[in-house]
N, C-alpha and C. Protein backbone atom coordinates (compact mmCIF):
# COMPACT_ATOMS: atom_id res chain seq x y z
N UNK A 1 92.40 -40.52 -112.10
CA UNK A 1 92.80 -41.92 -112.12
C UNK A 1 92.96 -42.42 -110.67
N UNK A 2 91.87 -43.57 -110.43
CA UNK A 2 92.68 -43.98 -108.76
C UNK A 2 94.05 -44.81 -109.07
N UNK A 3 94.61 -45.10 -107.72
CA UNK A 3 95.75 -45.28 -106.86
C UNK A 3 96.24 -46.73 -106.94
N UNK A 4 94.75 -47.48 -108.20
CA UNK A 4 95.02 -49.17 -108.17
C UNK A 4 94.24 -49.39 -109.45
N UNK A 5 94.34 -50.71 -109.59
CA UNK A 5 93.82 -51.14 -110.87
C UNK A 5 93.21 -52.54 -110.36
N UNK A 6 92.03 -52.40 -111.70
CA UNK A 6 91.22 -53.68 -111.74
C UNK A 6 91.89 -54.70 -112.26
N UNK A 7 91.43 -55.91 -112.00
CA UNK A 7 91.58 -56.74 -113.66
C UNK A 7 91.11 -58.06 -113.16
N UNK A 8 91.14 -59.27 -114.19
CA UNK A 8 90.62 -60.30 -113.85
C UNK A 8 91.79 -61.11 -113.29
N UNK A 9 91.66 -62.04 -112.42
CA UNK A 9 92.24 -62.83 -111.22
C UNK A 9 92.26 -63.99 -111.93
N UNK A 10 93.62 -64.57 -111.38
CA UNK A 10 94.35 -65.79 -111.88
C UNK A 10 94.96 -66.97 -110.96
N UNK A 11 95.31 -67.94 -111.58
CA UNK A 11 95.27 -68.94 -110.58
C UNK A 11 97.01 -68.31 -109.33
N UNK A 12 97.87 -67.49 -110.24
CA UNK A 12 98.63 -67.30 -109.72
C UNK A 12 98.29 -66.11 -108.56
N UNK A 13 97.59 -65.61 -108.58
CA UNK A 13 96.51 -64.52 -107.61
C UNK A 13 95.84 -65.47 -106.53
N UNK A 14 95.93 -66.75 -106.65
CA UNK A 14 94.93 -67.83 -105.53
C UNK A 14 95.88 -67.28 -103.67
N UNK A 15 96.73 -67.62 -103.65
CA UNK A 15 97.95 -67.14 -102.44
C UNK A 15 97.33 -65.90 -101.75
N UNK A 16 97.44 -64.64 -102.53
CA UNK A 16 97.23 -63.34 -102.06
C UNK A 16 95.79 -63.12 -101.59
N UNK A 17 95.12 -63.77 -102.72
CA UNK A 17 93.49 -63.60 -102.52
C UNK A 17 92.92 -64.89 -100.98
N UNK A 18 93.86 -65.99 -100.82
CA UNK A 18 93.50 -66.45 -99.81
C UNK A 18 94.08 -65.62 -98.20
N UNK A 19 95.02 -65.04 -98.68
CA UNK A 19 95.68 -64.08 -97.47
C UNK A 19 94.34 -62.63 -97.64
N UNK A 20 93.69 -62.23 -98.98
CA UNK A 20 92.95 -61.19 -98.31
C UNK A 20 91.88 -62.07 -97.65
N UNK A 21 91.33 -63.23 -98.04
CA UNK A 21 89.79 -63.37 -97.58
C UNK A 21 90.13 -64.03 -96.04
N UNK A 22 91.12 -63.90 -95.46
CA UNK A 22 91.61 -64.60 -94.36
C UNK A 22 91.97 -63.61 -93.15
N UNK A 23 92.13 -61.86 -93.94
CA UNK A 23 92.38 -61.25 -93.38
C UNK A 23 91.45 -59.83 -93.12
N UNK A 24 90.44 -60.79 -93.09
CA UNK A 24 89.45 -59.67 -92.61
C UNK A 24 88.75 -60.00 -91.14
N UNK A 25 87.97 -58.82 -90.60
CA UNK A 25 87.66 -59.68 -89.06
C UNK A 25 86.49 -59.75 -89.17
N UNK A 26 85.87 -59.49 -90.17
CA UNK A 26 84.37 -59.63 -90.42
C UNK A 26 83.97 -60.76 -91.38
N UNK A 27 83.06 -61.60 -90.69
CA UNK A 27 82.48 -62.68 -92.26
C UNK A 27 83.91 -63.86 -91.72
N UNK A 28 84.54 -64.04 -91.56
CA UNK A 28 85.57 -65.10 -90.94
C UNK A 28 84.69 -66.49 -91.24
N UNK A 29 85.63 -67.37 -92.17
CA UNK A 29 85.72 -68.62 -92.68
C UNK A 29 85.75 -69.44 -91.53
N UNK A 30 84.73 -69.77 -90.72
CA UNK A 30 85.41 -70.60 -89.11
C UNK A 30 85.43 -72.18 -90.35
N UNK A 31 84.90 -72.35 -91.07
CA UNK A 31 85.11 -73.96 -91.81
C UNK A 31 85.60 -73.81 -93.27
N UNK A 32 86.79 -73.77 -93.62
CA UNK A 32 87.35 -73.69 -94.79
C UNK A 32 86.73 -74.66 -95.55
N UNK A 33 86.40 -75.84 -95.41
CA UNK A 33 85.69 -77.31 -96.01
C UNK A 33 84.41 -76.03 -97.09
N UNK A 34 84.07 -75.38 -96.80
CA UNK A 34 82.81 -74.93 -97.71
C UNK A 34 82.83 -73.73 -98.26
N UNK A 35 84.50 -73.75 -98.59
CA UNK A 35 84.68 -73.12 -99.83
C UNK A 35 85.75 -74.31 -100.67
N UNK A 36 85.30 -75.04 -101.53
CA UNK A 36 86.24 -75.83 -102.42
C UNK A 36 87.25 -75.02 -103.33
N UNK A 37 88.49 -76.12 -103.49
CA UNK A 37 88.98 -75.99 -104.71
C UNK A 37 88.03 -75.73 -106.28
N UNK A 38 87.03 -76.88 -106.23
CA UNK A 38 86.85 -76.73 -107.52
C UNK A 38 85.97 -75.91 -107.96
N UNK A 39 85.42 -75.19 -106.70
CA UNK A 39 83.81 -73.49 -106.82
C UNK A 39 84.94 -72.10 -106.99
N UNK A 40 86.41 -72.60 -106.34
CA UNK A 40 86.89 -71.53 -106.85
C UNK A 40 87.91 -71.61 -108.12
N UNK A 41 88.23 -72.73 -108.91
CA UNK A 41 88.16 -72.97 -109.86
C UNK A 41 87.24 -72.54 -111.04
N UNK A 42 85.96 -72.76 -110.24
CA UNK A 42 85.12 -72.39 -111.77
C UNK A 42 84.50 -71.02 -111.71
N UNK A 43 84.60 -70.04 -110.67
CA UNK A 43 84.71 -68.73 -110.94
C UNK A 43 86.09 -68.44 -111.34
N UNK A 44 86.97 -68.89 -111.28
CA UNK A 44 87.97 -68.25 -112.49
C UNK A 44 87.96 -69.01 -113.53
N UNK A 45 87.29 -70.04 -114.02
CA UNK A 45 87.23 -70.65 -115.42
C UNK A 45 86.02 -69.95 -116.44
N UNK A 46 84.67 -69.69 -115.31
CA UNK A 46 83.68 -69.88 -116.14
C UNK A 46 83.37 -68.43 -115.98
N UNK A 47 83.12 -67.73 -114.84
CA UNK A 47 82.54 -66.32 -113.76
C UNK A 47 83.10 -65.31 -114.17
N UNK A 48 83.01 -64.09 -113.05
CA UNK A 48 83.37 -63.13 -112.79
C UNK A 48 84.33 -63.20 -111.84
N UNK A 49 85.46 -62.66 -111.70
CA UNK A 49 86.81 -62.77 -110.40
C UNK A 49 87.53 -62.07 -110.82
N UNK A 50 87.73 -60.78 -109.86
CA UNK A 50 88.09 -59.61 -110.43
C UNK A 50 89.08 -59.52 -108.94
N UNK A 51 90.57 -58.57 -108.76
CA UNK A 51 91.07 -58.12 -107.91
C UNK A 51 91.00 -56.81 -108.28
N UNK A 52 91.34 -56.06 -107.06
CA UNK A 52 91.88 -55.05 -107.18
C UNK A 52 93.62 -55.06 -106.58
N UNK A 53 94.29 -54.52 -106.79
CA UNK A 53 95.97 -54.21 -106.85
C UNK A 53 96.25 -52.80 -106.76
N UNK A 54 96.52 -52.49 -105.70
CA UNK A 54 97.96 -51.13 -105.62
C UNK A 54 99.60 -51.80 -105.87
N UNK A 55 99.67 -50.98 -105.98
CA UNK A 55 101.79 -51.17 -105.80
C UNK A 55 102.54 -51.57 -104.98
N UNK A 56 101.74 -52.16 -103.94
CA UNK A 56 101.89 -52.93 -102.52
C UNK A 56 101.32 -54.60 -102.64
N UNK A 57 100.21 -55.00 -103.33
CA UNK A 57 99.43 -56.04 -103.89
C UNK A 57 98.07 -56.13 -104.13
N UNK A 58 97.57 -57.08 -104.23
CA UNK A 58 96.31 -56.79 -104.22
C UNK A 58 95.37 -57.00 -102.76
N UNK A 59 94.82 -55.99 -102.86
CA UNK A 59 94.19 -55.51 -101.16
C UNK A 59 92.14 -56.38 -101.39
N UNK A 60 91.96 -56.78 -102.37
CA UNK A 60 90.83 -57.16 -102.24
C UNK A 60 90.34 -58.18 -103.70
N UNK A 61 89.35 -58.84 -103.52
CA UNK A 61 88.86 -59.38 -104.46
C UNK A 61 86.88 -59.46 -104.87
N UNK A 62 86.58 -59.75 -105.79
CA UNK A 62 84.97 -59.81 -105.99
C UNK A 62 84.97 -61.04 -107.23
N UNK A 63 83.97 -61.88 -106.23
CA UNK A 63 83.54 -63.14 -107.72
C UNK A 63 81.78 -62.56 -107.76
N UNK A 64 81.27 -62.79 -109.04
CA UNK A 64 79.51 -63.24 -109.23
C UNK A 64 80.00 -64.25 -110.40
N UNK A 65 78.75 -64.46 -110.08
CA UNK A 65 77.86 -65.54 -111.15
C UNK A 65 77.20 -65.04 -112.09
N UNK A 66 78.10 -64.95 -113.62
CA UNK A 66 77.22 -64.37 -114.39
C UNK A 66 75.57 -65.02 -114.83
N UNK A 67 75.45 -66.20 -114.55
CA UNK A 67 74.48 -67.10 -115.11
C UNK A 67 73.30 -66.86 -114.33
N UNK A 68 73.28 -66.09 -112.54
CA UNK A 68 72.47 -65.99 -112.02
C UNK A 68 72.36 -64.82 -111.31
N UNK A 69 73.40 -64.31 -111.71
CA UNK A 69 73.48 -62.62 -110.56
C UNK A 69 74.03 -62.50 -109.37
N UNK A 70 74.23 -63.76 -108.83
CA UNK A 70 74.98 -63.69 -107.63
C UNK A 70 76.57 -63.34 -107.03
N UNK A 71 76.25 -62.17 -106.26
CA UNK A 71 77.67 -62.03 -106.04
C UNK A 71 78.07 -63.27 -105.00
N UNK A 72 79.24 -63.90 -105.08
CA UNK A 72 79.40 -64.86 -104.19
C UNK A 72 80.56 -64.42 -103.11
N UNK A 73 81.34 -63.16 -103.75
CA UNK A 73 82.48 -62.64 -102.63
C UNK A 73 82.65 -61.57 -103.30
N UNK A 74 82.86 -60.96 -101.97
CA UNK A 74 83.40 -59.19 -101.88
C UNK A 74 84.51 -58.97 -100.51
N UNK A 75 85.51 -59.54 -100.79
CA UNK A 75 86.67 -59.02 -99.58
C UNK A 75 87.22 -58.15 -99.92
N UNK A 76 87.99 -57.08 -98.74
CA UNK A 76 88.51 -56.16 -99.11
C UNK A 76 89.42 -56.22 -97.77
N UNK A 77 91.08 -56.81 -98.00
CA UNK A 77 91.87 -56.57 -96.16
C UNK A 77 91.46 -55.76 -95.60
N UNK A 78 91.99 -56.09 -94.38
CA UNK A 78 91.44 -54.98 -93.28
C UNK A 78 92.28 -53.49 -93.36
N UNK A 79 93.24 -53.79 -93.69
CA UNK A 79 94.12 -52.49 -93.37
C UNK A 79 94.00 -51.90 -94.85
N UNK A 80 93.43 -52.34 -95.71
CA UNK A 80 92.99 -51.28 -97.59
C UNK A 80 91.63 -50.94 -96.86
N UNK A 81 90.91 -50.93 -96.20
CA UNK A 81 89.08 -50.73 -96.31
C UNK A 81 89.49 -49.01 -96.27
N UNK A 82 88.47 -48.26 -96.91
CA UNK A 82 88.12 -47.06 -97.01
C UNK A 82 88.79 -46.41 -97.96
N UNK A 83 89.71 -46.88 -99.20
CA UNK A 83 90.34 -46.86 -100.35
C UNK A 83 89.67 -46.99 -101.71
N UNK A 84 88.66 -47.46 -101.09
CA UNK A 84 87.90 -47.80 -102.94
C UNK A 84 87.92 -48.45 -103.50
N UNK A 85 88.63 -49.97 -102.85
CA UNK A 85 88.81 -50.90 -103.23
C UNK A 85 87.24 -51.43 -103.99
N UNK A 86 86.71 -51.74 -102.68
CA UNK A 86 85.18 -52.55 -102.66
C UNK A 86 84.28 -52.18 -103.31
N UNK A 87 84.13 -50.61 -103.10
CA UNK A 87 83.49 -50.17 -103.80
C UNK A 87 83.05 -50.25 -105.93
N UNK A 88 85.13 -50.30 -105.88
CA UNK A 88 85.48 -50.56 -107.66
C UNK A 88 85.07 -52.29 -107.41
N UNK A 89 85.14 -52.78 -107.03
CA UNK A 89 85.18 -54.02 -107.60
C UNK A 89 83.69 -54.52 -107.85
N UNK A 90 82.99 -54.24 -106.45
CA UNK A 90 81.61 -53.98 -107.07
C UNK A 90 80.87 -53.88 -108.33
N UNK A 91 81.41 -52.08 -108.46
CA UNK A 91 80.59 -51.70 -109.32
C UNK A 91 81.23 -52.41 -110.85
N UNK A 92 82.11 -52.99 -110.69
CA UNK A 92 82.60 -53.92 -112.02
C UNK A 92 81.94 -55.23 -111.94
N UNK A 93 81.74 -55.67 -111.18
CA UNK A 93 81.20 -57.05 -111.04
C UNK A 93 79.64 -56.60 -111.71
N UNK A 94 79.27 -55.53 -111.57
CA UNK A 94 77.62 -55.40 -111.12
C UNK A 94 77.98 -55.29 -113.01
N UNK A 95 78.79 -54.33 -113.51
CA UNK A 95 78.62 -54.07 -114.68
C UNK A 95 78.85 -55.38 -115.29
N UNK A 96 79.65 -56.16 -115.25
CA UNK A 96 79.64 -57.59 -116.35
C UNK A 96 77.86 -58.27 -115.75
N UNK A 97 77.76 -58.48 -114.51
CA UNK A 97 76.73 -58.73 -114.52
C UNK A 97 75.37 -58.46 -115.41
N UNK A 98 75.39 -56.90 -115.51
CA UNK A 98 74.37 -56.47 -116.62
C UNK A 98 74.57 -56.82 -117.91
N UNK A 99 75.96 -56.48 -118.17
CA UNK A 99 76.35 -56.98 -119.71
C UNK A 99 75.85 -58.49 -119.87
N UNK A 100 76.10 -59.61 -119.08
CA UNK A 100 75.83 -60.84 -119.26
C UNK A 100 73.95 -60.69 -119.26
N UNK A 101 73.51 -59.81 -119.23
CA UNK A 101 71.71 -60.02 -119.34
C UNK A 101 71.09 -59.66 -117.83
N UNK A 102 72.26 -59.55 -116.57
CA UNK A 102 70.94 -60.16 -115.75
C UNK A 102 70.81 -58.95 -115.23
N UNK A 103 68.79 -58.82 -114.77
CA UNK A 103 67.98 -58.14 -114.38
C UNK A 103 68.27 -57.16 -113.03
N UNK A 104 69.19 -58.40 -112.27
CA UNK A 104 69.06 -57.82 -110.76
C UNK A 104 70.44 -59.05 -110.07
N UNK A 105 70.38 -58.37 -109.11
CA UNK A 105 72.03 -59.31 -108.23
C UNK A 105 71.59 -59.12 -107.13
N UNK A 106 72.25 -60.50 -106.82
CA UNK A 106 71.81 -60.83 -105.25
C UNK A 106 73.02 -60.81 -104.10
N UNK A 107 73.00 -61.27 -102.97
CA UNK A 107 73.98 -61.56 -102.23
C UNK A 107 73.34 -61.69 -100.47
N UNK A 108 74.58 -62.55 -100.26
CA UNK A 108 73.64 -62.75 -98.70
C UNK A 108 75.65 -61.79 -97.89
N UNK A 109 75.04 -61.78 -96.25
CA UNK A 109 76.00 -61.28 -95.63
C UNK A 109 75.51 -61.44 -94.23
N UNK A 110 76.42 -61.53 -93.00
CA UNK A 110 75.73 -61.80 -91.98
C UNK A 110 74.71 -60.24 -91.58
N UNK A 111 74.11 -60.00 -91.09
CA UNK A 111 73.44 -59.14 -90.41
C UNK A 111 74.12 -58.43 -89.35
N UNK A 112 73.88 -57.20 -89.25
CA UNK A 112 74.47 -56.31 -88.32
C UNK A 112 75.94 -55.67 -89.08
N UNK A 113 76.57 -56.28 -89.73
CA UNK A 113 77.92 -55.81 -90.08
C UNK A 113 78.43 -54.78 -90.82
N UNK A 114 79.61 -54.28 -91.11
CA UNK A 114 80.02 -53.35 -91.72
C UNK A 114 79.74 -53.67 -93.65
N UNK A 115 79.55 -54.78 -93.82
CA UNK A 115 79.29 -55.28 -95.12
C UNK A 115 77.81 -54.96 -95.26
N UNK A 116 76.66 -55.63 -94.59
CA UNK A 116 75.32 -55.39 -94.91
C UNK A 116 75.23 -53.25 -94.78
N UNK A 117 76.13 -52.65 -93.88
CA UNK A 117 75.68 -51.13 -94.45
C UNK A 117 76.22 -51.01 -95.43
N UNK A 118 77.61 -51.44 -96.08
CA UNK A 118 78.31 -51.35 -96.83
C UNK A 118 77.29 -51.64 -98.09
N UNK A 119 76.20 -52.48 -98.17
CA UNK A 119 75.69 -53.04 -99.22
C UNK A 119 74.40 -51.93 -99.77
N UNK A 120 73.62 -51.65 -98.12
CA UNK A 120 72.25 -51.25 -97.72
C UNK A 120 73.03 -49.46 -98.04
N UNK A 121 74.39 -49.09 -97.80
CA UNK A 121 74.33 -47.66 -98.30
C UNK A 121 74.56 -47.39 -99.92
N UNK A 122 74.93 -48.31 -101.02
CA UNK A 122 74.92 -48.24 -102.11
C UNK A 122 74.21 -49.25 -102.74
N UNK A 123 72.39 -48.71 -101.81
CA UNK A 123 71.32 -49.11 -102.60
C UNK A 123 71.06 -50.90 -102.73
N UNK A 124 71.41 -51.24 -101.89
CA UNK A 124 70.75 -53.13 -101.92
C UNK A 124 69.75 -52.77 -101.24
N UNK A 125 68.86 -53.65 -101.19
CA UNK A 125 67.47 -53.97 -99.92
C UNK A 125 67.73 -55.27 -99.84
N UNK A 126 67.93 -55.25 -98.12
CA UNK A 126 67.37 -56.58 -97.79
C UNK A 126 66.22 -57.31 -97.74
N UNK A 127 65.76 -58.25 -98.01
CA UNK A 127 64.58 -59.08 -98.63
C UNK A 127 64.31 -60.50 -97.91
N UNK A 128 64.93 -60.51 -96.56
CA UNK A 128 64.74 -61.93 -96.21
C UNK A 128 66.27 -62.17 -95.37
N UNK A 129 66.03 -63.54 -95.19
CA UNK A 129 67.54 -64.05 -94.65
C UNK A 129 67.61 -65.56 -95.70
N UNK A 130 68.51 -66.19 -95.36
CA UNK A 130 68.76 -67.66 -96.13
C UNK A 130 68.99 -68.64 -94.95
N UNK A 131 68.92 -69.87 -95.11
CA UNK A 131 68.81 -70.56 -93.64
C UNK A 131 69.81 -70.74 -93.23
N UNK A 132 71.24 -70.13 -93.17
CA UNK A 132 72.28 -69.90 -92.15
C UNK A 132 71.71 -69.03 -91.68
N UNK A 133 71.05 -67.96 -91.92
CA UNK A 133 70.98 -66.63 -90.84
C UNK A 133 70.99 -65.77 -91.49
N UNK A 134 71.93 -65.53 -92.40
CA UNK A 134 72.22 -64.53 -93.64
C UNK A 134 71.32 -63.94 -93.90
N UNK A 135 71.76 -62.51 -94.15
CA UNK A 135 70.70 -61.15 -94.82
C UNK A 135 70.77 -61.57 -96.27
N UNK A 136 69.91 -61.56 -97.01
CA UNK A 136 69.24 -61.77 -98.50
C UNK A 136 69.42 -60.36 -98.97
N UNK A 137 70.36 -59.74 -99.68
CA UNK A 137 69.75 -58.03 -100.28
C UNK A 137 69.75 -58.62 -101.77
N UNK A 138 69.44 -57.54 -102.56
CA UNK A 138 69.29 -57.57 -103.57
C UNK A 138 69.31 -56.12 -104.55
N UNK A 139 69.73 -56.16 -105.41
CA UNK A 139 69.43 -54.98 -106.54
C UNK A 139 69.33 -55.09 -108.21
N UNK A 140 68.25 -54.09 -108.47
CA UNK A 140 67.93 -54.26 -109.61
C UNK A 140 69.12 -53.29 -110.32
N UNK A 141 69.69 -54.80 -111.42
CA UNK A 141 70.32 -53.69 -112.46
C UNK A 141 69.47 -52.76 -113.89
């Protein structure tokens, strides 16, 4: 049994989950404006939005898009990384993903970072960039 638990994320989880995605030094939000209220509204109305939680709080979060495969976030604080956080939340996201039908999941990430090996060592290929700059990977479920 690991050391934390999954589960799906709630509006009362919005606080903690803005303190993890705030507290990482990688991928940094320099324009809060382009993440809305109402995109993170409708991954917890409609999506996938999963935390993970130890007995301390929750150290990370993961949204996709069941309708298209896209993971749209994978944070994990800085001081939980190498716990298993990211890894579980992942591979849960990836699994509703399949359950919902889809073929393959996408995701972009800047290039060079601890996230694109993070992605590229449990099997994504990168496939391109997107016109911020962003690495394109992808995997078939």
């Amino acid at each position: 049994m690991r050391p934390f638990r999954l589960r799906s994320a709630t509006r009362a989880d919005l606080p903690r989950i803005h303190d993890v995605r705030h507290g990482t030094a990688e991928n940094r939000l320099t324009d809060p404006s382009l993440v809305t209220p109402e995109e993170v509204a409708w991954y917890l109305d409609h999506a996938i939005f999963l935390v993970a939680e130890d007995d301390a709080d929750i150290q990370g979060f993961a949204c996709a898009n069941p309708q298209t495969g896209y993971v749209w976030a994978l944070f994990v604080i800085d001081g939980a990384h190498g716990r298993g956080f990211g890894t579980a939340l992942l591979d849960a996201a990836l699994e509703q993903l399949r359950h919902a039908g889809n073929r393959q999941a996408f995701l972009t990430t800047d290039r060079g970072t601890r996230a694109a090996r993070f992605y590229a060592a449990r099997g994504w290929t990168a496939v391109g960039e997107n016109l911020d700059g962003d690495v394109v990977f992808r995997l078939p479920l």
